[in-house]
N, C-alpha and C. Protein backbone atom coordinates (compact mmCIF):
# COMPACT_ATOMS: atom_id res chain seq x y z
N UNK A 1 0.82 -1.19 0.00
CA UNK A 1 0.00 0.00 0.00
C UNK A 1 0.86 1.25 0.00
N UNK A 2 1.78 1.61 0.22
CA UNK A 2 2.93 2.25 0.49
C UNK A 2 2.85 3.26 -0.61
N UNK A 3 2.96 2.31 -1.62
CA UNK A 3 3.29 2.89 -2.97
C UNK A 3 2.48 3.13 -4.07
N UNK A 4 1.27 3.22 -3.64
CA UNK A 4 0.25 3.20 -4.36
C UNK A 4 -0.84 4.86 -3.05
N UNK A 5 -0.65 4.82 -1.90
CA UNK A 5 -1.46 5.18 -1.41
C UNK A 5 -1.28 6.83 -1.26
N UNK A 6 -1.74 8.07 -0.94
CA UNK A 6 -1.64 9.38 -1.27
C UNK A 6 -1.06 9.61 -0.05
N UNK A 7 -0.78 8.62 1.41
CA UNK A 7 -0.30 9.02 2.60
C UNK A 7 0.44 8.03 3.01
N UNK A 8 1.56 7.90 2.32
CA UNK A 8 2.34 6.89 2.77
C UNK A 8 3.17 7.17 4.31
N UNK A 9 3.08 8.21 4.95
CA UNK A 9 3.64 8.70 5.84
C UNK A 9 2.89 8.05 6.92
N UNK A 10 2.02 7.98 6.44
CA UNK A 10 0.56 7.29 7.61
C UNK A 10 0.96 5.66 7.56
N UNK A 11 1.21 5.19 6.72
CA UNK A 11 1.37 3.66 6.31
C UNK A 11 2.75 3.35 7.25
N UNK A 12 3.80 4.36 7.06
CA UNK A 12 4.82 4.06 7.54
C UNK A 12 4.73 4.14 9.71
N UNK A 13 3.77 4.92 9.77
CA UNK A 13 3.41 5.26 11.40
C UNK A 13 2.54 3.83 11.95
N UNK A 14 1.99 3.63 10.79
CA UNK A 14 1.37 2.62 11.56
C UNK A 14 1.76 1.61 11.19
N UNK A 15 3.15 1.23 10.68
CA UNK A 15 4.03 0.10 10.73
C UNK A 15 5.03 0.18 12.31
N UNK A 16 5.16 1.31 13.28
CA UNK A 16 5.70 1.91 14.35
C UNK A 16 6.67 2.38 13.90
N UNK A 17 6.99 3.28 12.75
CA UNK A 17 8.54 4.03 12.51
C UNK A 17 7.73 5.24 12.36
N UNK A 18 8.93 6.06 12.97
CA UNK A 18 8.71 7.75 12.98
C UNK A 18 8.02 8.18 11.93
N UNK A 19 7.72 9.41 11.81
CA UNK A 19 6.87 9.86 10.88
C UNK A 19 8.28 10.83 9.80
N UNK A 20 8.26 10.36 9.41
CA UNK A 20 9.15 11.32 7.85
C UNK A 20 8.46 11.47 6.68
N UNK A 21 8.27 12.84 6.07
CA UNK A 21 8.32 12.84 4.76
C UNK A 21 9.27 13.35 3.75
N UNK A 22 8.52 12.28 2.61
CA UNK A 22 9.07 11.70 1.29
C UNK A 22 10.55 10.68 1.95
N UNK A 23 9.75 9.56 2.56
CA UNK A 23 10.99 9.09 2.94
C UNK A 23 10.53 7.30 1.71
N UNK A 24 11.99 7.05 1.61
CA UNK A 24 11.97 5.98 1.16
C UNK A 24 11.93 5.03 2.31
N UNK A 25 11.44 3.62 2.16
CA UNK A 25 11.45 2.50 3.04
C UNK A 25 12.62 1.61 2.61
N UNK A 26 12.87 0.68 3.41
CA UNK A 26 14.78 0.14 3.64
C UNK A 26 14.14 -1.09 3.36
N UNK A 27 14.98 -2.02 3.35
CA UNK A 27 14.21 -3.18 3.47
C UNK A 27 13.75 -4.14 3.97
N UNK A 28 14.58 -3.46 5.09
CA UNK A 28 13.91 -4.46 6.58
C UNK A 28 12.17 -3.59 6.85
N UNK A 29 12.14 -2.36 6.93
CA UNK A 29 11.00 -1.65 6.88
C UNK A 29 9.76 -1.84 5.68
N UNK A 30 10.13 -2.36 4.59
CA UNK A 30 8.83 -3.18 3.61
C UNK A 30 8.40 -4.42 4.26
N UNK A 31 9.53 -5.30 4.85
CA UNK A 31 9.74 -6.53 5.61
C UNK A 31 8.40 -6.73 6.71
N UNK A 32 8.75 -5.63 7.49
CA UNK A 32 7.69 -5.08 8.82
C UNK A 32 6.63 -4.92 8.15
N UNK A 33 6.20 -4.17 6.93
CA UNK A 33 5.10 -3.76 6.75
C UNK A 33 3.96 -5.04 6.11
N UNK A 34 4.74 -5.49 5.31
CA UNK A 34 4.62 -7.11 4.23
C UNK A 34 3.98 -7.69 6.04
N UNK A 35 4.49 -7.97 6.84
CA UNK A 35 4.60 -8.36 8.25
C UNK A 35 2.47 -8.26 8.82
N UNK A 36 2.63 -6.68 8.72
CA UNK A 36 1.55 -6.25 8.81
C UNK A 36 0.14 -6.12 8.23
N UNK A 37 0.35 -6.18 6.77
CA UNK A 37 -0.50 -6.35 6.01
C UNK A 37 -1.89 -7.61 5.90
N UNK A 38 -2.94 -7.21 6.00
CA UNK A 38 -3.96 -8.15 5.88
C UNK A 38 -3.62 -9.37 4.92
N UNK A 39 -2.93 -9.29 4.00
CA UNK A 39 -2.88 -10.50 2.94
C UNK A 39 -1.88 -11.33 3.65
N UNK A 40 -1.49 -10.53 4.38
CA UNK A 40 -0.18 -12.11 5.35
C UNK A 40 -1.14 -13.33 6.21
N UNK A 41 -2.64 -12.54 6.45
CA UNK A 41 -3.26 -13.54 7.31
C UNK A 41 -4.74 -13.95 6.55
N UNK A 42 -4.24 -13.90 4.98
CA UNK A 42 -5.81 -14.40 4.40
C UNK A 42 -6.30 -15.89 4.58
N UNK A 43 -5.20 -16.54 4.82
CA UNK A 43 -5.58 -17.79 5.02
C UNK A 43 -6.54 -18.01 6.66
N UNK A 44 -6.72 -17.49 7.61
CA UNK A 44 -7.08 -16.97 8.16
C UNK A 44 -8.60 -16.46 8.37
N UNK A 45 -8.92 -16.05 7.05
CA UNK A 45 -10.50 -15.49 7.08
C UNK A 45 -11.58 -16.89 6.82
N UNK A 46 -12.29 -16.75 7.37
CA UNK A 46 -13.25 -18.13 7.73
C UNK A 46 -14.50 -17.21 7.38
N UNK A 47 -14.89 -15.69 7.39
CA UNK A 47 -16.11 -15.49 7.70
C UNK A 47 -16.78 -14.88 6.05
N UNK A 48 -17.86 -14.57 5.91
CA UNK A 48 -17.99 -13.82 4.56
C UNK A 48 -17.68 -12.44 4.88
N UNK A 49 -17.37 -12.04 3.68
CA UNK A 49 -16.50 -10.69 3.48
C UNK A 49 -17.09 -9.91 2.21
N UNK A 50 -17.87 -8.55 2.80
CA UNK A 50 -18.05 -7.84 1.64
C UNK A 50 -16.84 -6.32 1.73
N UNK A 51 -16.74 -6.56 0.60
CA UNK A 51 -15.87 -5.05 0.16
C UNK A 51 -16.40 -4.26 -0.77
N UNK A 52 -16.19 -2.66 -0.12
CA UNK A 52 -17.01 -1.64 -0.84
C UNK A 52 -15.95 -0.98 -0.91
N UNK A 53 -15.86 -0.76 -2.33
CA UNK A 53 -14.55 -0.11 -3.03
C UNK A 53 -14.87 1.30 -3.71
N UNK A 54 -13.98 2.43 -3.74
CA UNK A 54 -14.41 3.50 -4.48
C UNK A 54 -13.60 4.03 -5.37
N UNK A 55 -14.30 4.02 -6.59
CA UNK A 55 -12.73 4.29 -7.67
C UNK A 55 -12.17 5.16 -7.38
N UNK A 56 -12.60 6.50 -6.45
CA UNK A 56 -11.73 7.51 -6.44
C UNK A 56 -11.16 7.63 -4.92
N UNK A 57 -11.01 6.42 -4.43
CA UNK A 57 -10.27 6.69 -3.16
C UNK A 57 -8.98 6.78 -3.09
N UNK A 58 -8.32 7.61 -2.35
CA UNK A 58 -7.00 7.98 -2.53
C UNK A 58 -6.47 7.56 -1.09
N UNK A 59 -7.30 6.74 -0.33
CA UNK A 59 -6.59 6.50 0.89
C UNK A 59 -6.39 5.05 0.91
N UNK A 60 -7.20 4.12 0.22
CA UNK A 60 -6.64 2.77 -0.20
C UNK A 60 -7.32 2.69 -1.09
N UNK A 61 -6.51 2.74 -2.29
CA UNK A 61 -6.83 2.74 -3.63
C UNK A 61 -7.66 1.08 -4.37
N UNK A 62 -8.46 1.51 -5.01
CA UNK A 62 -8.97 -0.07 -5.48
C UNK A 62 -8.41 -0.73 -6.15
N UNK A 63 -6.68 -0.71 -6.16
CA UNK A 63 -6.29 -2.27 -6.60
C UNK A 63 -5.96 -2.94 -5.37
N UNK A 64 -5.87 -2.44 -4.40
CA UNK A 64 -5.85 -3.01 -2.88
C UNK A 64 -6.88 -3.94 -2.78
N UNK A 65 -7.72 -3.07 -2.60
CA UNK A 65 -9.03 -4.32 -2.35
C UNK A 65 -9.38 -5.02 -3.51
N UNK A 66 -9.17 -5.18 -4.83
CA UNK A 66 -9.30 -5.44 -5.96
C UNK A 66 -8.54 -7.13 -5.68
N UNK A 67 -7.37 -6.49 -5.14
CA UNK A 67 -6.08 -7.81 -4.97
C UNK A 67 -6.43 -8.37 -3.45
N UNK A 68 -7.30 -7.83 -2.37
CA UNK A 68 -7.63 -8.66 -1.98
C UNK A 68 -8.80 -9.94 -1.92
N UNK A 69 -9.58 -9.12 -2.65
CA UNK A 69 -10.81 -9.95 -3.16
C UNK A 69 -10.52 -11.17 -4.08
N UNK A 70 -9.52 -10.96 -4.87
CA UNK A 70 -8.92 -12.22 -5.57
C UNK A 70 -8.37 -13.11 -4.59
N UNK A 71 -7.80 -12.67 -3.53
CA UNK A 71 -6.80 -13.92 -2.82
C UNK A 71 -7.89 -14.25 -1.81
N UNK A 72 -9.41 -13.80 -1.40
CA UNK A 72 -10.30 -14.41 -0.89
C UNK A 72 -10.74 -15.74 -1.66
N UNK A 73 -11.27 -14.81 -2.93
CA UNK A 73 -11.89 -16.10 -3.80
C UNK A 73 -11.27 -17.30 -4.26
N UNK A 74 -9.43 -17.04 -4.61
CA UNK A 74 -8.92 -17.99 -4.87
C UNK A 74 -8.73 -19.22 -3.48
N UNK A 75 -9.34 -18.72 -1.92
CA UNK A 75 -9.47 -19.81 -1.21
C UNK A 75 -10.73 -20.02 -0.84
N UNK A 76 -11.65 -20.00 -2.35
CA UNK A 76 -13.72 -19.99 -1.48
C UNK A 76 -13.79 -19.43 -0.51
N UNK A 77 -13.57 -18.22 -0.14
CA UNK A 77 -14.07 -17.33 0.63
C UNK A 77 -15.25 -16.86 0.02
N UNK A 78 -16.43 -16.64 1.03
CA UNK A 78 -17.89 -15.96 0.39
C UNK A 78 -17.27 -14.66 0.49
N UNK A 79 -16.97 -13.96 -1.17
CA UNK A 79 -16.64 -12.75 -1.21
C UNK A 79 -17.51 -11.95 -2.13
N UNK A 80 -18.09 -10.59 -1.46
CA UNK A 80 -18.83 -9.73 -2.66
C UNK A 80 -17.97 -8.12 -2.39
N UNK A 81 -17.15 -8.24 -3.76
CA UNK A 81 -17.13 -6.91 -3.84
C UNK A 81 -18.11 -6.11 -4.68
N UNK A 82 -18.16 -4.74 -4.32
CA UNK A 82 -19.33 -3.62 -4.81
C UNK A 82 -18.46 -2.65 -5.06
N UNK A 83 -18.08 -2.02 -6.66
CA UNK A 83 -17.02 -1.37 -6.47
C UNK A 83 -18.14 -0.18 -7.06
N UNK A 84 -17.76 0.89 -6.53
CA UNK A 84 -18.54 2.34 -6.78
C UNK A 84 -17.80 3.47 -7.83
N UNK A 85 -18.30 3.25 -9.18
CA UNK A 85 -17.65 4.53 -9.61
C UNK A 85 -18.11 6.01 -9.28
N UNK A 86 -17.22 6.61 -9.05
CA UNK A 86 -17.59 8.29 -8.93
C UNK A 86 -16.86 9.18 -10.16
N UNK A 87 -17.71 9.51 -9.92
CA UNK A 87 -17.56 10.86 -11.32
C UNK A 87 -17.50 12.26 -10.85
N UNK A 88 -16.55 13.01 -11.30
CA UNK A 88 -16.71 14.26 -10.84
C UNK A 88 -16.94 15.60 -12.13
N UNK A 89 -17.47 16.38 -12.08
CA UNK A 89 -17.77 17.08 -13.06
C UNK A 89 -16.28 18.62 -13.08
């Protein structure tokens, strides 16, 4: 999410490292985060799972949930995503 998301500064705080910006991550620090991430514990989900996605979200963008909805279904997880386009004029 890091690298895709409009607040990576936030991603990096709530991995527990200081807050810096425009900082690059090391690679023990992707390590931690990979660590943290919901897809480390999909094997894990037993329950049904809906995801409501918004094309124009800039705080977790919809290939996030896009890519998690695939690694539900690829273990029969009851998964419904609802992805919402928005339009702005």
């Amino acid at each position: 999410m890091f690298a895709v998301t409009d607040i990576p500064d936030w991603v990096m705080v709530e991995c527990g490292f200081p807050y810096q910006a425009d900082i690059v991550p090391s690679g023990d620090q992707l390590i931690k985060m990979a660590a943290a991430s919901p897809s480390r514990w999909i094997d894990n989900v037993k329950a049904d799972v809906l995801l409501l996605v918004g094309s124009k979200d800039l705080r977790v963008p919809p290939s996030q949930s896009i890519y998690y909805y695939k690694l539900l279904k690829a273990r029969q997880v009851n998964v419904k995503l609802v992805y919402l386009f928005v339009y702005f004029c």
